[in-house]
Structures are given as C-alpha cells and as structure tokens.
Protein backbone atom coordinates (compact mmCIF):
# COMPACT_ATOMS: atom_id res chain seq x y z
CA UNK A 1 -5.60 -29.64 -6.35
CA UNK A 2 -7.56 -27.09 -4.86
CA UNK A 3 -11.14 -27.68 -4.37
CA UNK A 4 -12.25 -24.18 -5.08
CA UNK A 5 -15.13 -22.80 -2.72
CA UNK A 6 -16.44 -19.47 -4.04
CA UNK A 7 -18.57 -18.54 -0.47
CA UNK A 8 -15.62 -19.99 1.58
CA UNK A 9 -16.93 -17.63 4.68
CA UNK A 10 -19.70 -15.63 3.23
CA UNK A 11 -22.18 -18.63 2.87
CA UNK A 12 -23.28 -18.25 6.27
CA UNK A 13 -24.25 -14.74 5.81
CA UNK A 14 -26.57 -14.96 2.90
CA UNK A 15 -27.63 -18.57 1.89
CA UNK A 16 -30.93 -20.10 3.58
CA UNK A 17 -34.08 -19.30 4.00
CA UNK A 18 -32.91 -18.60 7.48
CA UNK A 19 -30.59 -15.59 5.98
CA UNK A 20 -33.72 -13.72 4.86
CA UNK A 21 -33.45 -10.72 7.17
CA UNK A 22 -29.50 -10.00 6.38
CA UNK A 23 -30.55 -10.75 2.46
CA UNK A 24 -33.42 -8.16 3.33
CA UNK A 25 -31.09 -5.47 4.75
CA UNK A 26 -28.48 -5.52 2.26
CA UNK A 27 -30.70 -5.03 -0.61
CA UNK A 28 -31.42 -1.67 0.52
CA UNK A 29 -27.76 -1.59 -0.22
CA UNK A 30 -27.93 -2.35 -3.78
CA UNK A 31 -27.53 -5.81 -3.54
CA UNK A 32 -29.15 -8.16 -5.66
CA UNK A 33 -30.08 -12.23 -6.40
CA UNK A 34 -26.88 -12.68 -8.22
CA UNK A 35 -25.04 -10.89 -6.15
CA UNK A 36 -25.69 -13.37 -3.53
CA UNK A 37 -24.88 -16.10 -5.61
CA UNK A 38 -20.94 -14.73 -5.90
CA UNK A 39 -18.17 -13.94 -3.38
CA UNK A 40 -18.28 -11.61 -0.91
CA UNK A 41 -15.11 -9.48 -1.29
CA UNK A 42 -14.28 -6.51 1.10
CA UNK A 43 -13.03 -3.14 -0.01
CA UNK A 44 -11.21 -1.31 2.84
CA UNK A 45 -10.80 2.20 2.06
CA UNK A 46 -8.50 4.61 3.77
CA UNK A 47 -9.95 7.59 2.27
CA UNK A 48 -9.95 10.28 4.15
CA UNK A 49 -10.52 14.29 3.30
CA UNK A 50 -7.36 15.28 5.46
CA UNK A 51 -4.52 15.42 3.30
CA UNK A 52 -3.28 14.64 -0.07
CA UNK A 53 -2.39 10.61 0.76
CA UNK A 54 -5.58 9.45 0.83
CA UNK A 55 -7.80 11.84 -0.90
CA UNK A 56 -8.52 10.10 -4.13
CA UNK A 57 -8.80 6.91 -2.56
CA UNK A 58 -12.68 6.72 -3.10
CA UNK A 59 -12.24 7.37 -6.78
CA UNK A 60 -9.50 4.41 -7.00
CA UNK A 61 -12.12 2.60 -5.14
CA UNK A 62 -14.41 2.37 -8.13
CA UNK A 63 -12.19 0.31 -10.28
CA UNK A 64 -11.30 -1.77 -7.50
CA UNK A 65 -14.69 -2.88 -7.11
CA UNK A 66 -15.05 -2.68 -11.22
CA UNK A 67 -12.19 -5.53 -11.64
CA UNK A 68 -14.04 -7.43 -8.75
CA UNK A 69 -16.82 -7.65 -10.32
CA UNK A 70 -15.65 -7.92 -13.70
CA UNK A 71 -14.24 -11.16 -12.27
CA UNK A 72 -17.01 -12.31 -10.42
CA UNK A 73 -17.13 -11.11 -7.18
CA UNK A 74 -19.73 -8.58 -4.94
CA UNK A 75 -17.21 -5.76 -3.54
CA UNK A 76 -18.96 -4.63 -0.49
CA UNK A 77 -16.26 -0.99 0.67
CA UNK A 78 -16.27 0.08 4.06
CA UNK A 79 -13.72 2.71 5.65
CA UNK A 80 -11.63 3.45 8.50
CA UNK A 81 -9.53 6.60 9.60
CA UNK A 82 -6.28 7.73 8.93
CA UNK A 83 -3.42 10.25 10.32
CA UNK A 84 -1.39 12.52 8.24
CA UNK A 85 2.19 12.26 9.84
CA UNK A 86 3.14 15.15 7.59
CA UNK A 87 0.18 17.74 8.70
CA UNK A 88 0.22 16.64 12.16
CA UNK A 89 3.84 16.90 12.98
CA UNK A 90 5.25 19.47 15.32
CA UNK A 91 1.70 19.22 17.65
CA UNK A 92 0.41 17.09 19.98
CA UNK A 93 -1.43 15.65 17.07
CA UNK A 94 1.50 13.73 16.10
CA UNK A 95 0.75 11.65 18.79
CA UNK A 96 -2.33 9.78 17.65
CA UNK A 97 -0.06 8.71 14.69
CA UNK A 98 1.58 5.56 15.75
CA UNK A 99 -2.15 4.26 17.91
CA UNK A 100 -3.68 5.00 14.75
CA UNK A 101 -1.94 2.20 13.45
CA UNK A 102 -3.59 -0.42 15.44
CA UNK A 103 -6.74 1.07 14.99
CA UNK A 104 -6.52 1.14 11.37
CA UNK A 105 -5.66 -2.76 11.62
CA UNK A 106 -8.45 -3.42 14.50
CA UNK A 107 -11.20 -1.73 12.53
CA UNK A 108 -10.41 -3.40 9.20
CA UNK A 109 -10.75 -6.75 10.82
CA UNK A 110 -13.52 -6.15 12.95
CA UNK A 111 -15.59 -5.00 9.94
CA UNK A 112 -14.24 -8.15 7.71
CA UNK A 113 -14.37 -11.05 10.46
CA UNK A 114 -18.16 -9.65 11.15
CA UNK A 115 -19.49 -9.78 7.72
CA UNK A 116 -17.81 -12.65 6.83
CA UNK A 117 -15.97 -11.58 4.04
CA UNK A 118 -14.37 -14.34 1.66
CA UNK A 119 -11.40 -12.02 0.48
CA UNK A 120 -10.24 -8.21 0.66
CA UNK A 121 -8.31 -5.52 -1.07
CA UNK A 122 -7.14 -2.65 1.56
CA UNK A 123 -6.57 0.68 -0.40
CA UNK A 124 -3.77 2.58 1.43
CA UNK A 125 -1.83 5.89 1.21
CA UNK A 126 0.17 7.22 4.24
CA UNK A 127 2.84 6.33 6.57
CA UNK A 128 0.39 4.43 9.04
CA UNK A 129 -2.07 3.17 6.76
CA UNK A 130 -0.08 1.17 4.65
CA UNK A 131 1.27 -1.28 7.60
CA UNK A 132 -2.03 -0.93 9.58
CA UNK A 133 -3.21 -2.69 6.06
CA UNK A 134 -0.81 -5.25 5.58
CA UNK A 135 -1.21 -6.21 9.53
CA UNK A 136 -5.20 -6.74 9.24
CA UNK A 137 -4.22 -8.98 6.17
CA UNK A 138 -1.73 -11.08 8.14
CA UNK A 139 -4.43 -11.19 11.09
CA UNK A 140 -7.04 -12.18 9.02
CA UNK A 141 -5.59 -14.30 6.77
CA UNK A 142 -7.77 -14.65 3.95
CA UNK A 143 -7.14 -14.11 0.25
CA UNK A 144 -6.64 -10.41 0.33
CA UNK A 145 -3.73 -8.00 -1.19
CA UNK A 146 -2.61 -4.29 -0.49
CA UNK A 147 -2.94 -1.43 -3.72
CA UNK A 148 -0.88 1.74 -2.41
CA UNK A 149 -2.69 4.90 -3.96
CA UNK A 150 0.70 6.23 -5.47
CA UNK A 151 2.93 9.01 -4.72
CA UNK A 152 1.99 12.85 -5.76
CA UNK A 153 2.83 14.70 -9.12
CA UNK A 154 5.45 16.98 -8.19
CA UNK A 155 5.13 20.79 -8.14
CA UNK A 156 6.11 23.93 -10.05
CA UNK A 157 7.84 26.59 -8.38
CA UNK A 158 9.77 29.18 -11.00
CA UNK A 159 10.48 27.26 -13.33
CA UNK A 160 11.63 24.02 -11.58
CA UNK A 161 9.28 21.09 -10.00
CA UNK A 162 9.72 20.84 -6.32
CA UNK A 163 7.77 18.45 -3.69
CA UNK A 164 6.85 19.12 -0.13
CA UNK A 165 10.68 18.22 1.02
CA UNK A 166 11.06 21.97 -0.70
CA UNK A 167 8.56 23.81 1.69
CA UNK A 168 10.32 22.34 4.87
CA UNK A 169 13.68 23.21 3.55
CA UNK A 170 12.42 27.08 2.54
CA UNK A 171 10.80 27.44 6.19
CA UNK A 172 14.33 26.92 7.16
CA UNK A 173 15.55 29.66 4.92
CA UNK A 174 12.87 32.12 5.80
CA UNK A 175 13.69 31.46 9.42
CA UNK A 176 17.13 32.50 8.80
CA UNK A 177 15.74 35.47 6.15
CA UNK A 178 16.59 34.16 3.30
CA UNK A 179 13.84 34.17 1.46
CA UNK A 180 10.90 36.39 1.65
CA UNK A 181 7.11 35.85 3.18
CA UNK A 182 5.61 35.84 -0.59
CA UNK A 183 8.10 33.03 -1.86
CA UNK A 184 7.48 30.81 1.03
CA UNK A 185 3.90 31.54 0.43
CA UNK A 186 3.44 30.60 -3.48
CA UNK A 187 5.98 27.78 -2.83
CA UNK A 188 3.58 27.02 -0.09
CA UNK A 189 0.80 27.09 -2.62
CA UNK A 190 2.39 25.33 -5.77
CA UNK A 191 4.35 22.15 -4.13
CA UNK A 192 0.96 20.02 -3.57
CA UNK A 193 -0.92 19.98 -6.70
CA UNK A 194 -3.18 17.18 -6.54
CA UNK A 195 -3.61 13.73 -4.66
CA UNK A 196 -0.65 11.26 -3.87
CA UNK A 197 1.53 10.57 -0.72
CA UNK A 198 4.80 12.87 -0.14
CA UNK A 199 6.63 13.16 -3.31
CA UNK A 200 10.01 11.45 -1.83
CA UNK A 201 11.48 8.42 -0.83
CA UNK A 202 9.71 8.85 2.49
CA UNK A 203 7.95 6.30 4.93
CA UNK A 204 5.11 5.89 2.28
CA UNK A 205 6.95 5.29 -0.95
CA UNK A 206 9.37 2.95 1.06
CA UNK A 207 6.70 0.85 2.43
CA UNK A 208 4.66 0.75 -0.77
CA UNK A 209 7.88 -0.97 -1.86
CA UNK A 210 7.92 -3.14 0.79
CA UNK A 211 4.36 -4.16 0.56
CA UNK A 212 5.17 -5.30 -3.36
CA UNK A 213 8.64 -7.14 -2.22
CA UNK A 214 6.76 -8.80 0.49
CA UNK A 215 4.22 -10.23 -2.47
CA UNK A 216 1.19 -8.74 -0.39
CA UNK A 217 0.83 -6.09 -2.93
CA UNK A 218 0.99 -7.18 -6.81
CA UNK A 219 3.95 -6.33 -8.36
CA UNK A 220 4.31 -2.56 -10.30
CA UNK A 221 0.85 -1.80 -9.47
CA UNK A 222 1.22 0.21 -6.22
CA UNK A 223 4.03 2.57 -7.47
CA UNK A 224 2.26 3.91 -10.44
CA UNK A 225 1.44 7.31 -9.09
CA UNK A 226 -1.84 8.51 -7.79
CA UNK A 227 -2.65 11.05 -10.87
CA UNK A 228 -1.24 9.06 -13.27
CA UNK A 229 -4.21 7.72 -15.96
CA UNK A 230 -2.64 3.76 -15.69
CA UNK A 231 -3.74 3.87 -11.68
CA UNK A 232 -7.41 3.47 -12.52
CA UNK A 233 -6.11 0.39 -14.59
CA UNK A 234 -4.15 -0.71 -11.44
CA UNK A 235 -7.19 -0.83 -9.41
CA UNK A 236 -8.94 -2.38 -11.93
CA UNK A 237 -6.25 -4.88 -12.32
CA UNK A 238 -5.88 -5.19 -8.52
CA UNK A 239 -9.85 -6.33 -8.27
CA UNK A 240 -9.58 -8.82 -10.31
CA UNK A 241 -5.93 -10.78 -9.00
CA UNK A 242 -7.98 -11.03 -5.44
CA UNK A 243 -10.46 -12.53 -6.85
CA UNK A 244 -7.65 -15.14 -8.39
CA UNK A 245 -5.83 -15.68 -4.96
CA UNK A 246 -9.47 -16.45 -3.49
CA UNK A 247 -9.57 -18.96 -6.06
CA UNK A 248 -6.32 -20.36 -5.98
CA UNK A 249 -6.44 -20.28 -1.52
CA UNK A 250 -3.63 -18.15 -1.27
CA UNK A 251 -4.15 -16.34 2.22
CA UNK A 252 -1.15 -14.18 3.78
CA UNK A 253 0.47 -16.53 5.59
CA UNK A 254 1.63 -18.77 2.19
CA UNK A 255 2.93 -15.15 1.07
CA UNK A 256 4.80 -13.49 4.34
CA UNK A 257 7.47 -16.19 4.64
CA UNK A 258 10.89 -15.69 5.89
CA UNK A 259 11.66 -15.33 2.17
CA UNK A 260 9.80 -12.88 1.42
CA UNK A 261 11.05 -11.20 4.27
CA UNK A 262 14.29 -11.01 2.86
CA UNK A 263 13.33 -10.16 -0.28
CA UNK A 264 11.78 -6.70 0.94
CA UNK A 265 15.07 -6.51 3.11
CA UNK A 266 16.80 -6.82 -0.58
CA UNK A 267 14.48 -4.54 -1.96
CA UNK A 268 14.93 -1.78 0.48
CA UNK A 269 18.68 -2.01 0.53
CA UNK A 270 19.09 -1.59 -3.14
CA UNK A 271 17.36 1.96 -2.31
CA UNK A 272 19.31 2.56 0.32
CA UNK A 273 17.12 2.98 3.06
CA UNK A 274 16.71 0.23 5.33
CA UNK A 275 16.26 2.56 8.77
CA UNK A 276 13.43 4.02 7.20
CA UNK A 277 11.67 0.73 6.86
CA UNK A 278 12.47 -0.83 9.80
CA UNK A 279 10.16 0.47 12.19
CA UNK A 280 7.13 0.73 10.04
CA UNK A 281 7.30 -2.64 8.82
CA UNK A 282 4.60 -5.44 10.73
CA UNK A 283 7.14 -8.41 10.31
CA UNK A 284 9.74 -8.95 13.18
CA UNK A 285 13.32 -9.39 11.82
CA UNK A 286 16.43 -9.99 13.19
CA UNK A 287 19.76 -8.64 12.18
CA UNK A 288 22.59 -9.76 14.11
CA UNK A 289 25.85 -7.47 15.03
CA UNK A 290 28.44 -7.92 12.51
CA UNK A 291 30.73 -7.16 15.29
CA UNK A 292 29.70 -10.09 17.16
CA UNK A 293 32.19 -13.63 16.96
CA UNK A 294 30.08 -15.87 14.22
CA UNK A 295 27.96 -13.52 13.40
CA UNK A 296 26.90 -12.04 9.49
CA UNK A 297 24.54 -9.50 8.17
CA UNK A 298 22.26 -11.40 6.17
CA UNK A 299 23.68 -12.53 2.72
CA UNK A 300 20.73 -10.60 0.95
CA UNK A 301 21.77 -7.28 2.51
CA UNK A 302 25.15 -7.75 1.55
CA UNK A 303 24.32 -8.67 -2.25
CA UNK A 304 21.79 -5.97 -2.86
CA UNK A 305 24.05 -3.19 -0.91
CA UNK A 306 26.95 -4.26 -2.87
CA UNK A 307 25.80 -5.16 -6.39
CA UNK A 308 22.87 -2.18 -6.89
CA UNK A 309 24.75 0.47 -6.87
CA UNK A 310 24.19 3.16 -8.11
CA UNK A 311 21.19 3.06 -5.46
CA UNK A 312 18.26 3.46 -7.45
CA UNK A 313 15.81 6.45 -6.06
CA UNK A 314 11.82 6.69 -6.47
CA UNK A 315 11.58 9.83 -8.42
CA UNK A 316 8.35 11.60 -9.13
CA UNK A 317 9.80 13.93 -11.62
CA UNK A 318 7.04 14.55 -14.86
CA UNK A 319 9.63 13.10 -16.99
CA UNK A 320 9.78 9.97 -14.65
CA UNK A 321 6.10 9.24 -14.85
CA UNK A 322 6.15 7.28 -18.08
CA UNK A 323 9.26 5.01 -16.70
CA UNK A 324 8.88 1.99 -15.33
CA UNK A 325 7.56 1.64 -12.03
CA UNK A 326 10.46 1.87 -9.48
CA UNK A 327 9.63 -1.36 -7.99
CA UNK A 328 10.31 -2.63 -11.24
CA UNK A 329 13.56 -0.45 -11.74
CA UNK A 330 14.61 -2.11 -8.51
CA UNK A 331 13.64 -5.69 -8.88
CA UNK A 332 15.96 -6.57 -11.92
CA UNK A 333 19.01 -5.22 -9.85
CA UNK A 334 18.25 -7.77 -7.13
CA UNK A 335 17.28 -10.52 -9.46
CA UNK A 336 20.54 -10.54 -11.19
CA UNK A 337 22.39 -10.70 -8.00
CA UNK A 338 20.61 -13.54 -6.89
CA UNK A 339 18.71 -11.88 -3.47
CA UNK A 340 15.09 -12.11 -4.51
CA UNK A 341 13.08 -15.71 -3.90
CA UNK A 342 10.53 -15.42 -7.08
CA UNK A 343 8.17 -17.76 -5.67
CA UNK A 344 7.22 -15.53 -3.23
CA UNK A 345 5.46 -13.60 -5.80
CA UNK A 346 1.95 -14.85 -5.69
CA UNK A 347 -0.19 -11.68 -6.89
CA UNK A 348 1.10 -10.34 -10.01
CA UNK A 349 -0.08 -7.96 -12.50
C-alpha cells in the first residue's frame, strides 16, 4: 500500500515560515496559497520557433498544464533548445545535432532537480528531443511521462498529398532536369503546411513509438498528430495520468525494465525498422549474432518479424487521420503473437 505523499520533493521548497522568500518570488509568477498547498509538477517544453517539430509545442503546453491542474497539481513549464536534423543537414550545423542531445537531457534535469519538482511531463517533437526526454526521465527518476507533439498533416501538390520525403526526392530530379525551377519551388512551398515532425516513418515517428512501447509515454496519445483537434485532448489527458503515477510512485525505473525493452524491440520490428531505432534509443541492448554457435535473435524479434506481416506503416495521409493511432494499429499484431509484456504499461490513456 502506498503511502501517498503529495509534496514528495517540493515540500522543501515552499512549506515554512522559513520558505517565505521562494513563496515571495514565485508569486510574482502567478502562484498562489493553494497552489502551494498541491504538487509541484514540471512542464518541459521543447518548443522552439525553428522548424515545424516543435512549433506548436507551447500551445500543447496549455492543456498539459490544464489536465494537471484539473487533477490537482501546480504545472510550473520551463524550456530548453532543440536541433532540427532535417533543416540543419548538409552544413556544419548538423553537427550540434547529436551534443544537443545531452544538453536537452542535462538542462531538463538541472532545472527539475533544482526546483524540486515532485513529477514531470517532457513535451517533445524531433529526432533529438524525444530521447534527450526520455533520458532526463530515466536520470531523474521521478513520476514523469513523455507526450510526442505528433507528426505533420501532409501536403498538396497537384492534386496528390506529398510530405517533405517529396522535396528531397524532386531536388534530385531537378538536379538531373527533370523537373523545372517553379515545380520544385511550389512543391517547396506546399509540402509543410502546418506544425508536426516529418511526415514519414522517420527517426521521430519511430521513436514516438518507442517511447509508448517502452510505457514512458501513455499509450495512443503521442501518435495522434500535431494538427489533429484530439491532440489538445491528449495533452489534457497526458496532465492528468502524471499526476496518477505521482500518486501511485511509479518513477521510470519500475517502467524501463528489460521487458519493456523488448516490447519496443517488438514494436519496432512489426514496422520494420529496427536500424532506425537503434541508435536513437537511451536503453543499451544487446543482440547477439545469429551466426554465432548457441546463439538466437531474441524470441520477440522473431515473433513480431514473422507474425506482423504485412508490416504496418505510420501513414499521415488525410484519410488516415481519423484511424486509429498507429501505435494502436501495431500493438494488437504483437499482442496476438504473444511479444508484448502488458504489465509494462503503467501510463495509459
């Protein structure tokens, strides 16, 4: 039975007549009595202007922080930085992508160990942002969860929807003359029309999966995609289930267990694209040579590579939008066949 502690960690940052002067300072923040009297919960926001993936992060934000509170909680957002793979690519630029990373998960901690937060939600969007997330949870380890801001709404481009995997291809073919400077251009203009991460099943969308496999991200929530009216329920939704793990003590470390693991290993083969998650993802596995006496692939692998086919793709197609998530297109495939651990599911929608 879990004797449920509401200031856990918080306590000594605002109770006592001692605390005054921090009580002092964050009412110029907007806080008030009762706000003291609840949880503090950290909102980590990846916002950033630079790019599509993160853009509408501070709107999503705002429902976060309306489910916290709607469950009795004090959000308290903060934000760090983030590196668009996609823009930066092909310049030196590219190279602050991977040591963004670590500062993404270095600054997220910093800010929640010093303010003594008793539980976070870290808002994500990008290739980097999403593990630098889901590593300052498993540092941390407090009651905490990722929500992924969703993939983009696909383009329009005569007559067909096309993503940004359609501008790199048509650079190709105007390098080679096949198509002219205008249609590069309005393809150029029409194939990001709003917020969202790369419409494919790129770094992003694969480790979104991951994160909700893993359990550190609640089931179906993260995949609903970023312009699509249910995410501001998602957030919503997302606010409140952290303020239920801080309740029930469920910190990272009961979540991201060895079978968990394997169920985002299970999860990611039955898409097909296990080499794109490998070196993204913040949890160590090992997967020994099948070529090597006495030794097997894991049995997960080998169940979700052979029983979910046809591989199931994320799609972000307009007629797609209103399906079900593609985590939970997925999930059923690898349920049947035995691969996923349910237990491992501890914040769901």
């Amino acid at each position: 039975m879990n004797d449920f502690q509401p200031k856990p960690r918080s306590h000594a940052l605002t109770d006592g007549a001692h605390r005054a002067g921090a009580r002092a300072m964050l009412r110029a923040s907007g806080l008030k009595d009762e706000d003291f009297q609840k949880p503090l919960v950290g909102v980590a926001n990846t916002w950033i202007e630079i790019g599509p993936c993160n853009y509408h992060l501070r709107e999503l934000a705002q429902h976060v922080k309306e489910g916290i509170r709607a469950a009795g909680g004090t959000p308290l957002e903060f934000n760090t930085v983030s590196i668009s793979d996609g823009i930066t690519m092909g310049t030196q630029g590219m190279r602050t992508s991977l040591i963004s990373r670590e500062v993404i998960t270095d600054s997220i901690e910093l800010v929640t160990r010093g303010n003594l937060f008793d539980a976070l939600v870290v808002l994500v969007g990008c290739d980097k942002t999403i593990p630098g997330g889901v590593m300052a949870l498993a540092r941390l380890n407090i009651p905490g969860l990722v929500l992924y801001g969703g993939s983009i709404a696909p383009g329009q481009f005569e007559g067909h929807p096309v993503t940004i995997q359609d501008v790199y291809e048509a650079i190709g073919a105007h390098a080679r003359g096949g198509i002219s400077d205008s249609q590069l251009k309005s393809l150029e203009t029409a194939a990001c029309p709003g917020a969202g991460a790369c419409g494919g099943q790129f770094t992003a969308n694969t480790m979104a999966l991951v994160c909700e496999f893993l359990g550190i991200a609640p089931m179906g929530l993260s995949s609903v995609p970023a312009t699509n009216a249910a995410k501001a329920q998602a957030g919503r939704r997302a606010g409140e289930l952290v303020l239920d793990l801080l309740r029930r003590d469920i910190t990272p470390s009961k979540i991201i267990t060895k079978a968990a693991i394997e169920n985002a290993i299970a999860g990611v083969a039955a898409q097909a694209l296990p080499p794109r998650a490998v070196p993204p993802t913040p949890c160590c596995t090992c997967w020994p040579s099948p070529t090597r006496p006495g030794s097997r692939f894991p049995s997960t692998i080998l169940t979700a590579l052979v029983r979910a086919s046809p591989f199931l793709q994320i799609s972000n197609r307009e007629d797609d939008l209103l399906q079900p998530t593609s985590t939970q297109r997925v999930a059923p495939r690898s349920w049947q066949s035995a691969s996923l651990k349910l237990d491992c599911f501890a914040a769901t929608p």
